[in-house]
N, C-alpha and C. Protein backbone atom coordinates (compact mmCIF):
# COMPACT_ATOMS: atom_id res chain seq x y z
N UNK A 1 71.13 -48.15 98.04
CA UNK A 1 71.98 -49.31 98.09
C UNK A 1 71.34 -50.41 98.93
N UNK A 2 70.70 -49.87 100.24
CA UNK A 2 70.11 -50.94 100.79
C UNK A 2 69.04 -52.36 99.73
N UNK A 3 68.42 -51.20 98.94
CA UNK A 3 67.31 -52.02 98.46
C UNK A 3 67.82 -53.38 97.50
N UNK A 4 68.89 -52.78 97.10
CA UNK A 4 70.02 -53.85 96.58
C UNK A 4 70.31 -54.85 97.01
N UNK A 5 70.86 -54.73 98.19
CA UNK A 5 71.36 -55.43 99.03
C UNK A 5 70.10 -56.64 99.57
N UNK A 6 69.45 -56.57 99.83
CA UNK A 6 68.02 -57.05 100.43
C UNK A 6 67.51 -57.83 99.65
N UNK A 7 67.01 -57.50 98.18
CA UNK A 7 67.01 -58.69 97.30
C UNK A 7 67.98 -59.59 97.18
N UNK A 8 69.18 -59.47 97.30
CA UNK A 8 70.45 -60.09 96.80
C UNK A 8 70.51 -61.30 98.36
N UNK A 9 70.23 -60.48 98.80
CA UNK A 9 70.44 -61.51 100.37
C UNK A 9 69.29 -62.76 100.32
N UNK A 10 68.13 -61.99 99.91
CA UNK A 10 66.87 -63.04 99.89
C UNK A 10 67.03 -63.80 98.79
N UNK A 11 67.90 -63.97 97.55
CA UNK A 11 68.10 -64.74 96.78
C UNK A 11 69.04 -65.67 97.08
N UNK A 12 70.23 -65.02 97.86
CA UNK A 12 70.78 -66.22 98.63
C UNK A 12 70.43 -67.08 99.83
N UNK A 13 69.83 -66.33 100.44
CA UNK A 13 68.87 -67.25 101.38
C UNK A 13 67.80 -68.41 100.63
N UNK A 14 67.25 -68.28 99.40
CA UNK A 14 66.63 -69.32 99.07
C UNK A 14 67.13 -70.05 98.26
N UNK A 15 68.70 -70.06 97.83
CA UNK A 15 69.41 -71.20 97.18
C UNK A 15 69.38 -72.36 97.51
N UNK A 16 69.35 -72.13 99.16
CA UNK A 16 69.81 -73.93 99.82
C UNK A 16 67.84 -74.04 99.76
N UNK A 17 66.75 -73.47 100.15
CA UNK A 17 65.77 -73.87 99.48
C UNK A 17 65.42 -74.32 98.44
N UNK A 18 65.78 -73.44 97.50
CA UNK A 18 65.15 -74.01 96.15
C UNK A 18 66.04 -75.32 95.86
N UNK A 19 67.58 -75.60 96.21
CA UNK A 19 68.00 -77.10 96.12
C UNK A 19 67.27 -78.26 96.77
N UNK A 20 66.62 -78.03 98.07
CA UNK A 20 66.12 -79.08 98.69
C UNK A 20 64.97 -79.39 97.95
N UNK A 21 63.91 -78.38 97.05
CA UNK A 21 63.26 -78.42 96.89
C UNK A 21 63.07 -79.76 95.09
N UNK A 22 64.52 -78.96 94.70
CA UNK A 22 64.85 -80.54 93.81
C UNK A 22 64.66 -81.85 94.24
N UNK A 23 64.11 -82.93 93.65
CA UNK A 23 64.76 -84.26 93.87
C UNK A 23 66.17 -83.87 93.77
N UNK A 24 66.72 -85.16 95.15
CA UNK A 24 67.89 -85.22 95.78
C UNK A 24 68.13 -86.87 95.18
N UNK A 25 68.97 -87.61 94.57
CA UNK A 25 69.16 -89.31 94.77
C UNK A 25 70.89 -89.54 94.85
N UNK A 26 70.79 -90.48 94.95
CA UNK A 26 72.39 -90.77 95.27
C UNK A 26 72.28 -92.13 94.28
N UNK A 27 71.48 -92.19 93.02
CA UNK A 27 71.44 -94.09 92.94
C UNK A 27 72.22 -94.15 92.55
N UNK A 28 73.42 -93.42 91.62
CA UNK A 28 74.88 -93.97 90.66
C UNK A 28 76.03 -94.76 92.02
N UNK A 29 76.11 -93.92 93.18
CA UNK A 29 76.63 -94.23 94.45
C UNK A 29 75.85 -95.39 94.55
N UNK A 30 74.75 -95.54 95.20
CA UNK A 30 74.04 -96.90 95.80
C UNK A 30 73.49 -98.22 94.25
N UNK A 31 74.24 -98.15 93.96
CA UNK A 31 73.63 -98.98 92.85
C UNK A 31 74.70 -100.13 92.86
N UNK A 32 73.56 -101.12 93.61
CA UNK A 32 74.31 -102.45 93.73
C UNK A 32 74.64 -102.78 95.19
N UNK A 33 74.21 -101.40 96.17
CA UNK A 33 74.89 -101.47 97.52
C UNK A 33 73.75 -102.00 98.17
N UNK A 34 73.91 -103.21 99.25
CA UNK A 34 73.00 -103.97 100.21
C UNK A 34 73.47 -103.57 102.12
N UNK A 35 74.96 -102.97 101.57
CA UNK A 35 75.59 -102.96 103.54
C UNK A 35 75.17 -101.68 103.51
N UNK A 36 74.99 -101.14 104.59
CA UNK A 36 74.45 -100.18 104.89
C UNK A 36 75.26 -99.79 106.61
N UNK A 37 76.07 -100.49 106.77
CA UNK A 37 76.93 -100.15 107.78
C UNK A 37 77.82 -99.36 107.78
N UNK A 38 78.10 -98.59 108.94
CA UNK A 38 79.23 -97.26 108.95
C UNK A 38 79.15 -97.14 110.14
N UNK A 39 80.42 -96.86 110.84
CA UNK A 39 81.13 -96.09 112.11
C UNK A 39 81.69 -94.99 112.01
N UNK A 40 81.04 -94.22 112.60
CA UNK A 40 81.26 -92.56 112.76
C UNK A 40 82.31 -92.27 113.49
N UNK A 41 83.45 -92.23 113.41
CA UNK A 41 84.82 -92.28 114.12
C UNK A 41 84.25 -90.40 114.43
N UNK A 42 84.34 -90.17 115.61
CA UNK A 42 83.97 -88.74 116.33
C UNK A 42 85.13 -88.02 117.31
N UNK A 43 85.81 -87.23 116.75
CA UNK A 43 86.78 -86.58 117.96
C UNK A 43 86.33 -85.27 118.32
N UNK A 44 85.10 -84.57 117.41
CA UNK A 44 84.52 -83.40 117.48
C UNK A 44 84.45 -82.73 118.68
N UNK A 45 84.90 -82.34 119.40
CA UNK A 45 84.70 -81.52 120.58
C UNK A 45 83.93 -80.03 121.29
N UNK A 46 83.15 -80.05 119.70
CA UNK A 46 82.56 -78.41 119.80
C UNK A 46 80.61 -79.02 119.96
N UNK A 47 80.29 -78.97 121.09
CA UNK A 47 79.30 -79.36 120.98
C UNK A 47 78.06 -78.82 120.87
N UNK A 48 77.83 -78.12 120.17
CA UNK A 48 77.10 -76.95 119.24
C UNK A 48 77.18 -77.85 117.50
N UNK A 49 78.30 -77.66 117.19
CA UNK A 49 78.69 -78.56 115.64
C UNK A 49 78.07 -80.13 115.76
N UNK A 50 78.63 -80.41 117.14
CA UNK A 50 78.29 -82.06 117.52
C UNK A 50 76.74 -82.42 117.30
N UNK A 51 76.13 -81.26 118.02
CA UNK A 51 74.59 -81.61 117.88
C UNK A 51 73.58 -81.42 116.10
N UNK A 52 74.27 -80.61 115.28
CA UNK A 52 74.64 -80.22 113.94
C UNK A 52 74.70 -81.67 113.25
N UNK A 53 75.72 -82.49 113.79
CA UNK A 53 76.37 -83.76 112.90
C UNK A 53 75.27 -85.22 113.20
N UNK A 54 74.73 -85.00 114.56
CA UNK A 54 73.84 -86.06 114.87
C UNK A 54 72.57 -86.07 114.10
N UNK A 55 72.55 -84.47 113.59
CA UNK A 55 71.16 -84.48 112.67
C UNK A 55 71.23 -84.91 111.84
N UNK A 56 72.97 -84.46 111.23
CA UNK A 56 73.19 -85.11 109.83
C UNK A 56 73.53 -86.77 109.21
N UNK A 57 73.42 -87.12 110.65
CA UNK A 57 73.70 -88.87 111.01
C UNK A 57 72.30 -89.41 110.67
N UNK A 58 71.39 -88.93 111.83
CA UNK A 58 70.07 -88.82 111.38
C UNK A 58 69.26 -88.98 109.99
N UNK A 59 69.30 -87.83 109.57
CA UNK A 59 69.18 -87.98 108.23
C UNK A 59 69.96 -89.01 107.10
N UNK A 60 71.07 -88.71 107.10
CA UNK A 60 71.73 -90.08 107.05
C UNK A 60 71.43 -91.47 106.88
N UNK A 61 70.87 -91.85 108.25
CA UNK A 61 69.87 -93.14 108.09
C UNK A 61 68.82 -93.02 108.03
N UNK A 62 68.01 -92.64 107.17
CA UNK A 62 66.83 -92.03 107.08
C UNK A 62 67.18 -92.31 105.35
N UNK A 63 67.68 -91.83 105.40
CA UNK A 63 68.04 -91.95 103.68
C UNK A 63 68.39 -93.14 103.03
N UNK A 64 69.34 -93.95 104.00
CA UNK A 64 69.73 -95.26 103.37
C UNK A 64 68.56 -95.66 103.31
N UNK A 65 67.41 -95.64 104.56
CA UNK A 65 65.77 -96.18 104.92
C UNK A 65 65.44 -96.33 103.36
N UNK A 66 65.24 -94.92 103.04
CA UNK A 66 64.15 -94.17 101.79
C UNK A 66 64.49 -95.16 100.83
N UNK A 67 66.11 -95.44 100.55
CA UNK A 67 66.97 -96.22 99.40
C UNK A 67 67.08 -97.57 99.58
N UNK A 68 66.23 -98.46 100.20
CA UNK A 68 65.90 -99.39 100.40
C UNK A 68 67.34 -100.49 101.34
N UNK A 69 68.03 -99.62 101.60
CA UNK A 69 69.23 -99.95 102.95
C UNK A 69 68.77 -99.83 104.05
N UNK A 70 69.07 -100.97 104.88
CA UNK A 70 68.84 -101.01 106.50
C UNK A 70 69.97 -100.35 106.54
N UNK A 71 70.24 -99.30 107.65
CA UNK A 71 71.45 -98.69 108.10
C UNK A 71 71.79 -99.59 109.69
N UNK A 72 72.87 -99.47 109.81
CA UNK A 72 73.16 -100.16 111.26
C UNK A 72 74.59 -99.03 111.23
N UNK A 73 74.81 -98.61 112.74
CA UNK A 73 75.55 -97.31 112.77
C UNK A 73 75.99 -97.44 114.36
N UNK A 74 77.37 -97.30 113.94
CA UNK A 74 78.06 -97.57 115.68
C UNK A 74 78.62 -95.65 115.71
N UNK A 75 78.36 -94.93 116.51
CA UNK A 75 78.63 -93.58 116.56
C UNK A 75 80.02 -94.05 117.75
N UNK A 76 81.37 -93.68 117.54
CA UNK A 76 82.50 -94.30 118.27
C UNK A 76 83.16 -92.96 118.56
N UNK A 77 83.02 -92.53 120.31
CA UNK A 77 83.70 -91.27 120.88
C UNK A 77 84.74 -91.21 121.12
N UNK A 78 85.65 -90.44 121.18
CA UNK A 78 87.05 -90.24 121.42
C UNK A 78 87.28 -88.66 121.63
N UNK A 79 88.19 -88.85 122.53
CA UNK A 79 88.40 -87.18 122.35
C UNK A 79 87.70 -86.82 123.67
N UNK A 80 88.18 -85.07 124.09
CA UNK A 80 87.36 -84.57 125.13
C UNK A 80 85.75 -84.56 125.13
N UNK A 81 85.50 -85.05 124.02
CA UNK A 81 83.83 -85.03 123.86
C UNK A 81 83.25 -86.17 124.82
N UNK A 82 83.65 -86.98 125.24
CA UNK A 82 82.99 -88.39 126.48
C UNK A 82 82.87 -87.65 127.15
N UNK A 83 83.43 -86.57 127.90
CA UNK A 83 82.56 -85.43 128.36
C UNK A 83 81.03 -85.39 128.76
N UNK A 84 81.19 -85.39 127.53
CA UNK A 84 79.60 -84.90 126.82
C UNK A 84 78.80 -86.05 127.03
N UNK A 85 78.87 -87.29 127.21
CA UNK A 85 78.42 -88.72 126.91
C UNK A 85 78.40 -89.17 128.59
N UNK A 86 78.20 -88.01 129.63
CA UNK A 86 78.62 -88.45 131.28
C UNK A 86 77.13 -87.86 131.39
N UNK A 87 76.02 -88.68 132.40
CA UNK A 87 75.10 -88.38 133.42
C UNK A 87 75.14 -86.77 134.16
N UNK A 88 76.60 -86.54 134.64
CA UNK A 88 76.69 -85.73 135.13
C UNK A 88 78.04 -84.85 134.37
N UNK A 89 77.27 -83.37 134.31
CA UNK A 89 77.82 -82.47 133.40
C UNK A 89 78.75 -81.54 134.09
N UNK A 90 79.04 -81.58 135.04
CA UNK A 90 80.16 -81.03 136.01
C UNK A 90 81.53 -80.63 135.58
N UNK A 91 81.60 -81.85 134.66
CA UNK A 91 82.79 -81.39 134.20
C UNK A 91 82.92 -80.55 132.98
N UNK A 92 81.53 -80.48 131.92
CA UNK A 92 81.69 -79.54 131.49
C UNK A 92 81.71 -77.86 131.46
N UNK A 93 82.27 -76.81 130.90
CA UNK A 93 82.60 -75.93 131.12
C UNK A 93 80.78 -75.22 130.97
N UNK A 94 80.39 -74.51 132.16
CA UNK A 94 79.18 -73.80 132.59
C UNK A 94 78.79 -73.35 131.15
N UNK A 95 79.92 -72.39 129.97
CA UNK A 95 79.37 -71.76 129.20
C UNK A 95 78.81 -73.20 128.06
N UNK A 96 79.39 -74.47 128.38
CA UNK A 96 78.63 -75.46 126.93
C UNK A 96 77.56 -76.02 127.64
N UNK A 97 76.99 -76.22 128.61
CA UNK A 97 76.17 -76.89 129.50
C UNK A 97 74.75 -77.30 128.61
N UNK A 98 74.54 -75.74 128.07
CA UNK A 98 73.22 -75.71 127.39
C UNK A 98 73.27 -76.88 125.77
N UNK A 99 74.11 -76.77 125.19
CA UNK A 99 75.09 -76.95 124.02
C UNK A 99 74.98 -78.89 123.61
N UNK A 100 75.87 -78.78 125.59
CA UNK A 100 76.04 -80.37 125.50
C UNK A 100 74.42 -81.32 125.88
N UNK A 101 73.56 -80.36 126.57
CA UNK A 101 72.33 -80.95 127.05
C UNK A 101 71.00 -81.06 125.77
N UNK A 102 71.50 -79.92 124.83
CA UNK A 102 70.78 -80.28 122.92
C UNK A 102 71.35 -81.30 122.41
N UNK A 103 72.78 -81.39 123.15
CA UNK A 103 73.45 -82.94 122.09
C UNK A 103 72.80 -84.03 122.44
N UNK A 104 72.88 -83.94 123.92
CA UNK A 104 72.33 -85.48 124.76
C UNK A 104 71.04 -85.77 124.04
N UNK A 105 70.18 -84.43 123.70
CA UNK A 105 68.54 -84.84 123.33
C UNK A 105 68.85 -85.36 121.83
N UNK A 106 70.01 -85.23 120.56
CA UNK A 106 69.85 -84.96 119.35
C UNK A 106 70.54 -86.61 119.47
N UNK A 107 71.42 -87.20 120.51
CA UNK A 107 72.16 -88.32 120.48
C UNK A 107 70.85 -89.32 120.75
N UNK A 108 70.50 -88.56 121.93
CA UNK A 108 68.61 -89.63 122.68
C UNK A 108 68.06 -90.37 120.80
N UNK A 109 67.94 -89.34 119.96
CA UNK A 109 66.70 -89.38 118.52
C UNK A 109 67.62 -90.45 118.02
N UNK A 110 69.04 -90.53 117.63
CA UNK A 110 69.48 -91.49 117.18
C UNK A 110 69.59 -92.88 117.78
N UNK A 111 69.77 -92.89 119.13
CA UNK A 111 69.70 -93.91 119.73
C UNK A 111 68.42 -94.96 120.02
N UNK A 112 67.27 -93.85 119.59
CA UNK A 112 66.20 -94.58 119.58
C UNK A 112 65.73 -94.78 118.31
N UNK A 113 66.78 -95.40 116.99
CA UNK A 113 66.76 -95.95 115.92
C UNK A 113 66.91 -97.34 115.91
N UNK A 114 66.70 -98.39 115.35
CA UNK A 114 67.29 -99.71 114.92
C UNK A 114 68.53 -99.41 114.46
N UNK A 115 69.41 -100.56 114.77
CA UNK A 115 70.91 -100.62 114.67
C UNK A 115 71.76 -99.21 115.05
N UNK A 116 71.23 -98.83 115.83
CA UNK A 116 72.18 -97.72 115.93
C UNK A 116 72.95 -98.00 117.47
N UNK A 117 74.48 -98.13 117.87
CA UNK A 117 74.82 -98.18 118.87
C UNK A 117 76.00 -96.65 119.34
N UNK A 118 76.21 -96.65 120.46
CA UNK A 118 77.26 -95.64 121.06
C UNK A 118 78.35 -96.16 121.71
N UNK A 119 79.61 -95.90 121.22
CA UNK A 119 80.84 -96.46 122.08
C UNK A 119 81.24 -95.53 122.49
N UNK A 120 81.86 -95.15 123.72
CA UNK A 120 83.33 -94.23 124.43
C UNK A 120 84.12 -94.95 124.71
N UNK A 121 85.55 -94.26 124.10
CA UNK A 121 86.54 -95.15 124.25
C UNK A 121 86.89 -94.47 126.03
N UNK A 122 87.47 -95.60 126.38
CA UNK A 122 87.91 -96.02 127.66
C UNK A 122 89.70 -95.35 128.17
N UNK A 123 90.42 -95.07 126.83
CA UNK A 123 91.51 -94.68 127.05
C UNK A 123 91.33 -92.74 127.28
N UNK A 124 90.21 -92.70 126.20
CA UNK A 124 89.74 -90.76 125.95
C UNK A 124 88.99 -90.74 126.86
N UNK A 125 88.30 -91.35 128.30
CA UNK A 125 87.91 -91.10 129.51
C UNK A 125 89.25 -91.24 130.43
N UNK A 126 90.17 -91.80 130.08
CA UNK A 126 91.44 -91.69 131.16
C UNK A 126 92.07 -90.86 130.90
N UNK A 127 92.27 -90.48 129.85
CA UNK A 127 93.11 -89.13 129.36
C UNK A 127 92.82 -87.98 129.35
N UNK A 128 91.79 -87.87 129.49
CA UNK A 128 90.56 -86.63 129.45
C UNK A 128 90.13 -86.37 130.76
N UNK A 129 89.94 -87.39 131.48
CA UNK A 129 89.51 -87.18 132.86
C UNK A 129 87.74 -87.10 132.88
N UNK A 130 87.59 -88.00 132.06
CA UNK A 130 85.94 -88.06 132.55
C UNK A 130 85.35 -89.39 133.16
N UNK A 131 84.62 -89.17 133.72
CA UNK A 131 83.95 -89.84 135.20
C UNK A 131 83.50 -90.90 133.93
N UNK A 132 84.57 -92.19 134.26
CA UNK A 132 83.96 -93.58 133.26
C UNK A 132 82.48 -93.72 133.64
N UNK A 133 82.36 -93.82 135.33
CA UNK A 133 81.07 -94.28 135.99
C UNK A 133 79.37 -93.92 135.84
N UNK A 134 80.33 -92.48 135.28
CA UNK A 134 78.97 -91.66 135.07
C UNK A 134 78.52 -91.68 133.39
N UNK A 135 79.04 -92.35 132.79
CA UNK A 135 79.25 -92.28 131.26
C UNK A 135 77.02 -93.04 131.08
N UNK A 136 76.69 -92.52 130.09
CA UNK A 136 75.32 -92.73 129.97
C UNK A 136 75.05 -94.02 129.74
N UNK A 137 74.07 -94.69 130.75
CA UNK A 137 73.92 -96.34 130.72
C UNK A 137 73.60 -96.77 128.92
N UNK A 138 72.95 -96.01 128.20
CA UNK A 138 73.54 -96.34 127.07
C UNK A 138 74.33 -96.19 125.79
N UNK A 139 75.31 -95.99 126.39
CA UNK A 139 76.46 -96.19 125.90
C UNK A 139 77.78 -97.38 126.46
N UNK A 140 78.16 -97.87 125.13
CA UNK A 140 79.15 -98.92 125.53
C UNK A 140 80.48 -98.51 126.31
N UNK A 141 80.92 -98.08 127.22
CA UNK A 141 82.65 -98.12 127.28
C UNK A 141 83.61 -98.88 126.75
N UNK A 142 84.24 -98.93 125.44
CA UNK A 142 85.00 -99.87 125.27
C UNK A 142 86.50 -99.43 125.13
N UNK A 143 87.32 -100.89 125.64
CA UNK A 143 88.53 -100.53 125.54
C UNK A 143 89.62 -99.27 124.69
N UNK A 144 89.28 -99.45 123.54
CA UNK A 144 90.15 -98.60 122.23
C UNK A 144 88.92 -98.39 121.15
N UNK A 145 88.60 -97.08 120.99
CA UNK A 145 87.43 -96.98 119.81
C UNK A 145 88.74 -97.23 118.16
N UNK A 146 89.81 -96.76 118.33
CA UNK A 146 90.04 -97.30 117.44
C UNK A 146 90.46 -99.21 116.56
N UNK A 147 90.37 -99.89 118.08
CA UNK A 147 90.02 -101.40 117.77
C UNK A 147 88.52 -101.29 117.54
N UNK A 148 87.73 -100.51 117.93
CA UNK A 148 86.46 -100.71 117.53
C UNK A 148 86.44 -100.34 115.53
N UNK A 149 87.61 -99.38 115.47
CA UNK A 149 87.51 -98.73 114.43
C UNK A 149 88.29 -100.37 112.93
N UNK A 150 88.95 -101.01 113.30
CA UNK A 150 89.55 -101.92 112.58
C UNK A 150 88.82 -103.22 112.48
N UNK A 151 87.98 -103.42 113.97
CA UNK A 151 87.34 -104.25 113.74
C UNK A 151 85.85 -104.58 112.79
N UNK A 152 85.43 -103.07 113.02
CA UNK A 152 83.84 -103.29 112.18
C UNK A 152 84.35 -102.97 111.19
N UNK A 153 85.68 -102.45 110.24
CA UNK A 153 85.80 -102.27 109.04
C UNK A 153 86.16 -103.60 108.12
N UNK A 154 86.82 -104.48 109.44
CA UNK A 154 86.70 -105.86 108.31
C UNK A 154 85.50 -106.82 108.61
N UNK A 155 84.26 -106.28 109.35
CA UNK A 155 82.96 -106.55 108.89
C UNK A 155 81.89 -106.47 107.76
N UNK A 156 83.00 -104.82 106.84
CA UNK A 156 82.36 -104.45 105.83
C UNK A 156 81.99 -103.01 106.54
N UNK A 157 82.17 -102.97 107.53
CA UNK A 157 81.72 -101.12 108.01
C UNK A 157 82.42 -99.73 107.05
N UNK A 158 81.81 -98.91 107.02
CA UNK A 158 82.90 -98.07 106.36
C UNK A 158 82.78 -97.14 107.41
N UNK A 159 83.96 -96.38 107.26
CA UNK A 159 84.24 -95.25 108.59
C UNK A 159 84.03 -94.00 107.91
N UNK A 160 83.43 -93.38 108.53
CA UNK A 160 83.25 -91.89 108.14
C UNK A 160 84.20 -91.22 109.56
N UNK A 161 84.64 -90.43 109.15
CA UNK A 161 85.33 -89.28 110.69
C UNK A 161 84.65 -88.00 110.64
N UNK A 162 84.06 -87.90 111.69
CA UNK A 162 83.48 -86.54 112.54
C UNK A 162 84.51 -85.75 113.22
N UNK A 163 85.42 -84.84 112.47
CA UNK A 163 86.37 -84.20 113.37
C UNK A 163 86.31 -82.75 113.38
């Protein structure tokens, strides 16, 4: 039975291979599209998944790149995750330390893109209890990420949610 089993596993293990290995396009979606803007509305709090989603942001703009879209990308925090977005990690819990310090490096790769910015909202550091002061010099603090969220949508932004 094992020997069964073992092929069957290695055939599912190379499904998501042999798909990547297809051409991938999106042109029926992008056909005709020039904005390339989106705000990542983020309440995600598992920061293991979080560092997961920045790749997939990543890639993301990387792709609009390939498809001849400039991407411009406001990543907008909320939630116990500003946490995660503080100099000093104190307040996170010892067992995510490692978790939240792969996010900081996977957030660093996006931030050192064109158009890409970081907001924490200002109300989910008062409510949450994270050190505004210590919040990472780059990142914006702003008042309400969800005025951030109404405002770039009648810029033409579209919102994606990370939850």
């Amino acid at each position: 039975m094992k020997n069964v089993r073992i092929p069957a596993l290695a055939a599912t293990l190379a499904l998501p291979l042999a798909a990547m290995a297809e051409p991938q396009n999106n042109d029926h979606a992008l056909e005709g599209v020039e904005n390339g803007d989106v705000i990542w509305d983020i309440t995600l709090s598992k920061p293991a998944q979080l560092t997961g989603q920045m790749g997939v942001i990543r890639e993301t703009y990387h792709d609009l790149q390939e498809n001849g879209i400039e991407p411009r990308m406001v990543l907008a925090f909320h939630g116990r995750n500003v946490h995660f977005l503080t100099e000093d990690l104190e307040s996170v819990p010892l067992e995510e330390v490692d978790q939240v310090e792969q996010f900081n490096q996977a957030l660093d790769k996006l931030l050192a893109l064109d158009g890409v910015r970081v907001e924490a909202c200002a109300i989910a550091t008062r409510v949450y209890g994270a050190d505004r002061g210590a919040i990472r010099d780059d990142v914006e603090v702003v008042g309400n990420t969800y005025v951030s969220n109404i405002g770039y949508t009648q810029k033409g932004y579209s919102i994606i949610g990370i939850r």
